[in-house]
N, C-alpha and C. Protein backbone atom coordinates (compact mmCIF):
# COMPACT_ATOMS: atom_id res chain seq x y z
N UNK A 1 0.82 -1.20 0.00
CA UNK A 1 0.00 0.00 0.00
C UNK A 1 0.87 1.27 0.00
N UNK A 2 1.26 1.29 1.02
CA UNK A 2 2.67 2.40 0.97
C UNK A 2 3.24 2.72 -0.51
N UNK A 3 3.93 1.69 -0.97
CA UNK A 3 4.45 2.51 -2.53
C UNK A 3 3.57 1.96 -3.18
N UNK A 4 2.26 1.83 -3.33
CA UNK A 4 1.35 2.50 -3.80
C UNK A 4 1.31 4.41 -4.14
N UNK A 5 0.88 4.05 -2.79
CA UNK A 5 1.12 5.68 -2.65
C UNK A 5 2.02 6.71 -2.96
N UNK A 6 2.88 6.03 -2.48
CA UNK A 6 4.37 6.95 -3.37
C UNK A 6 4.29 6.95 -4.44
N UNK A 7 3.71 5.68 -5.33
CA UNK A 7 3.81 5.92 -6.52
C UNK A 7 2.63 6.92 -7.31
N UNK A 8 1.85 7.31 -6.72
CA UNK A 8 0.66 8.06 -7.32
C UNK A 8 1.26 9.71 -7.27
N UNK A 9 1.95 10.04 -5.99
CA UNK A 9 2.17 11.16 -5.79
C UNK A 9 3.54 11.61 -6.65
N UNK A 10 3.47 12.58 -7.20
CA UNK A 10 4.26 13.05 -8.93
C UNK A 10 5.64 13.48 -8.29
N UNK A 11 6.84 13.44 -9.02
CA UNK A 11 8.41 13.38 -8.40
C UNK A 11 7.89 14.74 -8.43
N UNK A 12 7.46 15.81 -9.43
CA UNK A 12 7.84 17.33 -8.65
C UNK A 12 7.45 17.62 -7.09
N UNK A 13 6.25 17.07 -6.65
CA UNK A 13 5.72 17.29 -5.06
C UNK A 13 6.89 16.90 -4.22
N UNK A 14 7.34 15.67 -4.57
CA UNK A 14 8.16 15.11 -3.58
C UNK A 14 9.38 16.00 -3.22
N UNK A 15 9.93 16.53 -4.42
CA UNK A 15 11.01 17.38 -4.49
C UNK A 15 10.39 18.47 -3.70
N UNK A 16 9.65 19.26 -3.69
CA UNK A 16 9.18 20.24 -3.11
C UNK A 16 8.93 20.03 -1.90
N UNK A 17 8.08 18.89 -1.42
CA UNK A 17 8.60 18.32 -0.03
C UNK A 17 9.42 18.63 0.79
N UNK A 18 10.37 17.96 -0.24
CA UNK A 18 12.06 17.89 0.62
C UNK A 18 12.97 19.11 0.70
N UNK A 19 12.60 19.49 -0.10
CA UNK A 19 12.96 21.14 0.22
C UNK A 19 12.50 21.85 0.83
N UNK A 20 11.24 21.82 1.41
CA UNK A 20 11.03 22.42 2.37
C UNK A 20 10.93 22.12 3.75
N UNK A 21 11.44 20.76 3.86
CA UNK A 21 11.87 20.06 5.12
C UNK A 21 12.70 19.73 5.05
N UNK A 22 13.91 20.43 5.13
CA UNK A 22 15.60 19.67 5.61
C UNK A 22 15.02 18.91 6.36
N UNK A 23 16.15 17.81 6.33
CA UNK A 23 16.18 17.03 7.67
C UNK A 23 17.29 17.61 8.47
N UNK A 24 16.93 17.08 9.42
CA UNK A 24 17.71 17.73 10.64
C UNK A 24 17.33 19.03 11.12
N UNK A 25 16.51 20.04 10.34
CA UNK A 25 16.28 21.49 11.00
C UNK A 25 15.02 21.21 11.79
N UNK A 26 15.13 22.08 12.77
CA UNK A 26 14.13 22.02 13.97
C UNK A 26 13.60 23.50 14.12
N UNK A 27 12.49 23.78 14.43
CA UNK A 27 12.14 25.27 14.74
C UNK A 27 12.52 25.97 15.87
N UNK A 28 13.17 27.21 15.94
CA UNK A 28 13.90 27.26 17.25
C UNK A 28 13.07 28.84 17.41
N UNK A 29 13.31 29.20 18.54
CA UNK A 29 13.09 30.91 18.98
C UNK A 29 14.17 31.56 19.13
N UNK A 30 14.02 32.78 18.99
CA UNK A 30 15.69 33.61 19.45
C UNK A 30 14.58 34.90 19.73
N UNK A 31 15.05 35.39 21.41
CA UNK A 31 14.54 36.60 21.36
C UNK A 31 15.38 37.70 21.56
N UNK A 32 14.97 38.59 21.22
CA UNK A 32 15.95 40.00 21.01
C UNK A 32 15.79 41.23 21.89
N UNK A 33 16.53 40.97 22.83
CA UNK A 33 15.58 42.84 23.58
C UNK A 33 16.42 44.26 22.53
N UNK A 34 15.63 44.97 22.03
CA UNK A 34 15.47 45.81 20.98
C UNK A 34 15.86 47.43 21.98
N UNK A 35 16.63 47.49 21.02
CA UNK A 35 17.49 49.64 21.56
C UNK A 35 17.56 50.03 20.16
N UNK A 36 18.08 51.41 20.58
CA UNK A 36 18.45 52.15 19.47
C UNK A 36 17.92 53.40 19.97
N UNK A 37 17.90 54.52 18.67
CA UNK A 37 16.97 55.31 19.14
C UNK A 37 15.58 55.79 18.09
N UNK A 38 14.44 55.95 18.38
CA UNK A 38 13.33 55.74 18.06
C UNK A 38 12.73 54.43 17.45
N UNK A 39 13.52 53.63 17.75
CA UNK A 39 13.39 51.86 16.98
C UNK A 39 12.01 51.66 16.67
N UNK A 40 11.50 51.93 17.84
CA UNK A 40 9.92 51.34 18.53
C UNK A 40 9.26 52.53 17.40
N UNK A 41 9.19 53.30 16.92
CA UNK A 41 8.43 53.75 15.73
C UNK A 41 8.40 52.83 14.39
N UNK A 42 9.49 52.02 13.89
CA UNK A 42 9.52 51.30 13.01
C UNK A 42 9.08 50.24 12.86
N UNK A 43 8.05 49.18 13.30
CA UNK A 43 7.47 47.70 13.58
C UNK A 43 7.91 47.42 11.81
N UNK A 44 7.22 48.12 10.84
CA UNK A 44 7.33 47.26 9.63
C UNK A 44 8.91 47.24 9.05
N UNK A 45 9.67 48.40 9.41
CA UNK A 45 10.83 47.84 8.85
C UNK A 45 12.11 47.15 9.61
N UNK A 46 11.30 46.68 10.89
CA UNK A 46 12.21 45.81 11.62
C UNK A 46 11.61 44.50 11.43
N UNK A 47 10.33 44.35 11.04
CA UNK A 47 9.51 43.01 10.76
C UNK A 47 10.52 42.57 9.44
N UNK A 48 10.31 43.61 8.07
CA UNK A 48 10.94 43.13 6.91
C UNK A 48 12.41 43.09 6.83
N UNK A 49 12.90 43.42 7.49
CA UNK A 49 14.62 43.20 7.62
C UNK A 49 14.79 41.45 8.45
N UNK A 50 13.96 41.45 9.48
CA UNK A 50 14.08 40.00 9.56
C UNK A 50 13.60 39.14 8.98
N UNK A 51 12.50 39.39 8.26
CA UNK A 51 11.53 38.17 7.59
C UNK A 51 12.78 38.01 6.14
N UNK A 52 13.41 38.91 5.97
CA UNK A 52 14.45 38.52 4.71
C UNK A 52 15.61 37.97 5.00
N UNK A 53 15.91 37.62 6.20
CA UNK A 53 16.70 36.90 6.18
C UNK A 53 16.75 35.17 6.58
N UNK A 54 17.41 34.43 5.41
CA UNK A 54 16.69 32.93 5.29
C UNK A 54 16.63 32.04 6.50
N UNK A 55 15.33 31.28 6.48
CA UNK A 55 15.20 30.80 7.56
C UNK A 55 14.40 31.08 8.50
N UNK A 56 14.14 32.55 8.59
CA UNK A 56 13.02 33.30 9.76
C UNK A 56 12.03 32.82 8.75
N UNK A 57 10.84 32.35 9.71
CA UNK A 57 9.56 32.13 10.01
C UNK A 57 8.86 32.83 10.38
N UNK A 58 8.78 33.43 11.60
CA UNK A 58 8.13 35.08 11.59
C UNK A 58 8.72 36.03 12.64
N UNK A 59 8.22 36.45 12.69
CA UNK A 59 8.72 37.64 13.85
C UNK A 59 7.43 38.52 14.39
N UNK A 60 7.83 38.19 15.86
CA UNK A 60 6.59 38.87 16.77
C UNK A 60 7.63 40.02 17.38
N UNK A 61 6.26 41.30 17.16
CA UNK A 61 6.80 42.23 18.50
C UNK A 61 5.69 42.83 19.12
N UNK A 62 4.94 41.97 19.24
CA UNK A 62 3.89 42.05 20.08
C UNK A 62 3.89 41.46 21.67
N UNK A 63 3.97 40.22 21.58
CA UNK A 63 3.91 39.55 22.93
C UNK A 63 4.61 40.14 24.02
N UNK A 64 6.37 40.97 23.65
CA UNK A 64 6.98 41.09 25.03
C UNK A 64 7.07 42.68 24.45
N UNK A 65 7.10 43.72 25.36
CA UNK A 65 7.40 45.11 24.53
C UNK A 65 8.75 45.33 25.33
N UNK A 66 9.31 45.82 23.83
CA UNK A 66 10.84 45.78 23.83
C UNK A 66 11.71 44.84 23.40
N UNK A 67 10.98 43.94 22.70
CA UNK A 67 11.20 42.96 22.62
C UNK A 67 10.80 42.09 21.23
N UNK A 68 11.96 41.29 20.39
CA UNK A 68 11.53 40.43 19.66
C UNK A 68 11.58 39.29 19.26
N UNK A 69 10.52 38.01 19.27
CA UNK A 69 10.46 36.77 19.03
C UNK A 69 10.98 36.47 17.70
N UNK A 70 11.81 35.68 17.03
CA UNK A 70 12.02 35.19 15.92
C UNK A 70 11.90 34.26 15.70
N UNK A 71 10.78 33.39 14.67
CA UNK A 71 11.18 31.79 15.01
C UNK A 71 11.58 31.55 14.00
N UNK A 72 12.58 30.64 13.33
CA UNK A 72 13.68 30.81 12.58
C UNK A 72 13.55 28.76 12.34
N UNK A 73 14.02 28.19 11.25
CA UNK A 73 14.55 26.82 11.66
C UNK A 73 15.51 26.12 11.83
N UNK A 74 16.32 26.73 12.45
CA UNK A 74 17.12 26.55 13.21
C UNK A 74 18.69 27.04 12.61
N UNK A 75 18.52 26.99 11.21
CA UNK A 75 20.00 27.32 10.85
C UNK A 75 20.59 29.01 10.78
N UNK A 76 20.08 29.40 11.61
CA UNK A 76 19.68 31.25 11.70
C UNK A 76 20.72 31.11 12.81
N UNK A 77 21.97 32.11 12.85
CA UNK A 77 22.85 32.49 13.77
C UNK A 77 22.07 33.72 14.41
N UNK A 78 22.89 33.91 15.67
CA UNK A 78 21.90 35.00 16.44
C UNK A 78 22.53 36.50 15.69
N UNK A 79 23.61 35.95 15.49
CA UNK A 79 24.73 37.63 15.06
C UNK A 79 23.46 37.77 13.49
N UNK A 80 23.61 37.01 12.99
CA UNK A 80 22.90 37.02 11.48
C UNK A 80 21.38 38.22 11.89
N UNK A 81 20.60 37.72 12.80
CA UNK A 81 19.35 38.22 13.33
C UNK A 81 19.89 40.02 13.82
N UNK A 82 20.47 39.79 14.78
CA UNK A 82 21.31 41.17 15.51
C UNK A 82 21.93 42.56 13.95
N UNK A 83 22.39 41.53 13.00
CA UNK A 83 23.14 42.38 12.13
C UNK A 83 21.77 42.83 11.15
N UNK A 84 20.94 41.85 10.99
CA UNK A 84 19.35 42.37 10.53
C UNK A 84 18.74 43.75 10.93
N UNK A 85 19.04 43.58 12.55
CA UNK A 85 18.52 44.67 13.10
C UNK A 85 19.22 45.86 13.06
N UNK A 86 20.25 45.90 13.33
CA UNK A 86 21.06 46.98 13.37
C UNK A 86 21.00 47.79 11.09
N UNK A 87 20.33 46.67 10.70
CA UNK A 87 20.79 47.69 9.42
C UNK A 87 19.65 48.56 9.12
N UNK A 88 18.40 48.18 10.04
CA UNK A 88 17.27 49.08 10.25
C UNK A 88 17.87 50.47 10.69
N UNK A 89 17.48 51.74 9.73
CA UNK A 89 18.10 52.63 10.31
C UNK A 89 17.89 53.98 8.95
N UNK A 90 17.60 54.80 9.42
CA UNK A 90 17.06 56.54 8.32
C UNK A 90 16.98 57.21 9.16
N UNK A 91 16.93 58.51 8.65
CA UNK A 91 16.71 59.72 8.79
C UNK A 91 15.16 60.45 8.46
N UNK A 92 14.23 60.61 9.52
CA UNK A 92 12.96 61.32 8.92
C UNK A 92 13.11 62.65 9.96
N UNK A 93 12.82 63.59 8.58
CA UNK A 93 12.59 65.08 9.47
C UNK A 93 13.46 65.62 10.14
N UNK A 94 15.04 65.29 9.50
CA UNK A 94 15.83 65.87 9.75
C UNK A 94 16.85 64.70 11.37
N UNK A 95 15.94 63.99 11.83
CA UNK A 95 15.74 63.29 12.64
C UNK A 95 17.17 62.03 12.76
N UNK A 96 18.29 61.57 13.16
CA UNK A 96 18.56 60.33 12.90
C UNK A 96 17.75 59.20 13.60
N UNK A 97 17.34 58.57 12.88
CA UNK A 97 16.90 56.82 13.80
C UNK A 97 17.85 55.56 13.98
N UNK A 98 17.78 54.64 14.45
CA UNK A 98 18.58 53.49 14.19
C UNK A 98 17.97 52.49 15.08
N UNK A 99 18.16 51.08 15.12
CA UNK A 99 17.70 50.25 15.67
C UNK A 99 18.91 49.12 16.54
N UNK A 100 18.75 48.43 17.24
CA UNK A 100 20.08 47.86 18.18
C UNK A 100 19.22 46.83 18.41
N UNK A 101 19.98 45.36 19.07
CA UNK A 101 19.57 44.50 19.93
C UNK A 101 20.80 43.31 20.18
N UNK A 102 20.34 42.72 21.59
CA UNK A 102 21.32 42.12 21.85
C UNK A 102 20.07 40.49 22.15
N UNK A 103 20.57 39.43 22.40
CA UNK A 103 20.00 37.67 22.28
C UNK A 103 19.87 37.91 23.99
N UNK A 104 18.45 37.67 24.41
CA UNK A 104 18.39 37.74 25.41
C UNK A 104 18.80 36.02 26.22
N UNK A 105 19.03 35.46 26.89
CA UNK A 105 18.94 34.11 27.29
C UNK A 105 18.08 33.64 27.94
């Protein structure tokens, strides 16, 4: 019955499958307590600086304030996440902004 089944289901799915499940990666969290200065005005471009880097799954900054959840699968270094954040960073209204964080434990 089994390769039955395998056999019905088409080699492109399978491939796609497996690519999107390494083996061996596990879903992990990394949280970030968040500085800088005016950071906390920016939610969307600290959301999209992490969601682009591979591997993040999502990113909350809701649950802890000051704070951000990343869930990542596992092959995400914390410096990788940290250097995300720190490249968040403009000038509005004459204004400088920038964003900081360090891996809380």
């Amino acid at each position: 019955m089994r390769h039955l089944m395998a056999s019905l289901i088409p080699p492109v799915v399978l491939g796609v499958l497996l690519l999107t499940a390494p083996a061996g990666a596990a879903e992990q969290k990394t949280v970030l307590m968040l500085g800088g200065k005016f950071c906390e005005f920016y939610p969307k471009e600290l959301t999209a600086a992490l969601k682009a880097v591979k591997g993040v799954t999502s990113v909350d900054l809701e649950s802890m304030k000051g704070h951000v959840i990343v869930t990542h699968d596992g092959t995400v270094k914390p410096e990788t996440l940290i250097n995300a954040v720190k490249s968040v960073k403009g000038t509005r209204m004459g204004i400088n902004w920038y964003c900081d964080a360090m891996v809380m434990d």
